[in-house]
Protein backbone atom coordinates (compact mmCIF):
# COMPACT_ATOMS: atom_id res chain seq x y z
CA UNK A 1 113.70 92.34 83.21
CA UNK A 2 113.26 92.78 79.48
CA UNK A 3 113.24 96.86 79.11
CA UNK A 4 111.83 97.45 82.63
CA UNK A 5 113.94 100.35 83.21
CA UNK A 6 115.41 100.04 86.21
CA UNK A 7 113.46 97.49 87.32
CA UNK A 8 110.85 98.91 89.90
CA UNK A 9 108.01 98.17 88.52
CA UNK A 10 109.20 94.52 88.21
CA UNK A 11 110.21 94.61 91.79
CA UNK A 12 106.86 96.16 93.21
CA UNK A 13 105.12 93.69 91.51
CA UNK A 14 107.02 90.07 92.62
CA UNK A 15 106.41 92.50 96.42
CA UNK A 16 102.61 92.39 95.72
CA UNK A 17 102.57 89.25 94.62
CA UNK A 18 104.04 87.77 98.20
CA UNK A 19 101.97 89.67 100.07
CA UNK A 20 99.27 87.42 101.91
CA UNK A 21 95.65 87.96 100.12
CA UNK A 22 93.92 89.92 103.08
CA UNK A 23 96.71 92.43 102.98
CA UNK A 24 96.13 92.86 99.24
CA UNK A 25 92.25 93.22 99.63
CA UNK A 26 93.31 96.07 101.68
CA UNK A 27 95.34 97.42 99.37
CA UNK A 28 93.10 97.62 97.01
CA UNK A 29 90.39 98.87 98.52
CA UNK A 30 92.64 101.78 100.10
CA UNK A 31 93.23 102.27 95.68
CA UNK A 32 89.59 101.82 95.67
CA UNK A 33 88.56 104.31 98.32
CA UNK A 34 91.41 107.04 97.32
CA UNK A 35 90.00 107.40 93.60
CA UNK A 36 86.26 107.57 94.63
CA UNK A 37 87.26 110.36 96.76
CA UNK A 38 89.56 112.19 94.82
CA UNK A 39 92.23 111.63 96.94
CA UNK A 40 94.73 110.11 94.15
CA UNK A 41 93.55 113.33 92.14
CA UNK A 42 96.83 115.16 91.57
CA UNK A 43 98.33 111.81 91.42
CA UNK A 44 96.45 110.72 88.14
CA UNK A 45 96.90 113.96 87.14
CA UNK A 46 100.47 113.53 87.06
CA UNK A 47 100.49 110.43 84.84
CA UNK A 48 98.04 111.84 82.78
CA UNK A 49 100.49 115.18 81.75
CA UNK A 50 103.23 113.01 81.64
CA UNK A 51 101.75 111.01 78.65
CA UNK A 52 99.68 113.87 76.93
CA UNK A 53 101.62 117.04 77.76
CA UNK A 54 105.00 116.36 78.82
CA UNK A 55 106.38 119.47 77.23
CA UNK A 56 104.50 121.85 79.67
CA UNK A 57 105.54 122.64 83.02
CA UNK A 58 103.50 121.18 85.74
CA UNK A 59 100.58 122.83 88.05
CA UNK A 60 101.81 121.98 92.06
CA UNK A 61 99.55 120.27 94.37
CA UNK A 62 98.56 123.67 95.56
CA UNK A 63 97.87 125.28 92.24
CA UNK A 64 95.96 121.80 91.06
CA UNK A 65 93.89 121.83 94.02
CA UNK A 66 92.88 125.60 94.07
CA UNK A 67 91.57 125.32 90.03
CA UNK A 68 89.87 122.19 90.27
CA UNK A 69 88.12 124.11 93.47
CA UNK A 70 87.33 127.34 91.30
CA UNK A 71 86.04 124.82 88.30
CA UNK A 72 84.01 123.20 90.96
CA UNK A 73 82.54 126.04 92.62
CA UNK A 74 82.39 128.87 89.70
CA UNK A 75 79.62 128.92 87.10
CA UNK A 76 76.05 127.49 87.10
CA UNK A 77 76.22 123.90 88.51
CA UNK A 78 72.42 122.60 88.06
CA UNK A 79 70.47 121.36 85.21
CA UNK A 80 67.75 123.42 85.42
């Protein structure tokens, strides 16, 4: 492992690569599915402040969840 770290994303990937191909079509449409919905939301979130703003303290789930509700829902959300 040539600068892996420890080594776990080495490991997760020989694990996906054993897996039979049906269970990895489902795995990646669960991916698929979870970031159409939004589910992986505070999870890309995560990465995301990790590279770009990893000097700030972090929002929890909660806190995440409640402003991306009030950005949502607050304002004037048509065109016209």
């Amino acid at each position: 492992m040539s600068g892996e770290g420890n080594g776990i994303v080495a490991d997760a990937t020989l694990a996906t690569s054993r897996r039979p191909a049906a269970l990895r079509w489902i795995v990646a449409g669960w991916r698929y599915l979870r970031e159409v919905s939004g589910d992986d939301a505070y999870e890309r979130y995560l990465a995301h402040h990790a590279v770009k703003h990893a000097g700030q303290p972090l929002m929890s789930r909660k806190d995440y969840f409640a402003e991306r509700q009030s950005r949502k829902w607050t304002g004037v959300t048509r065109c016209c």
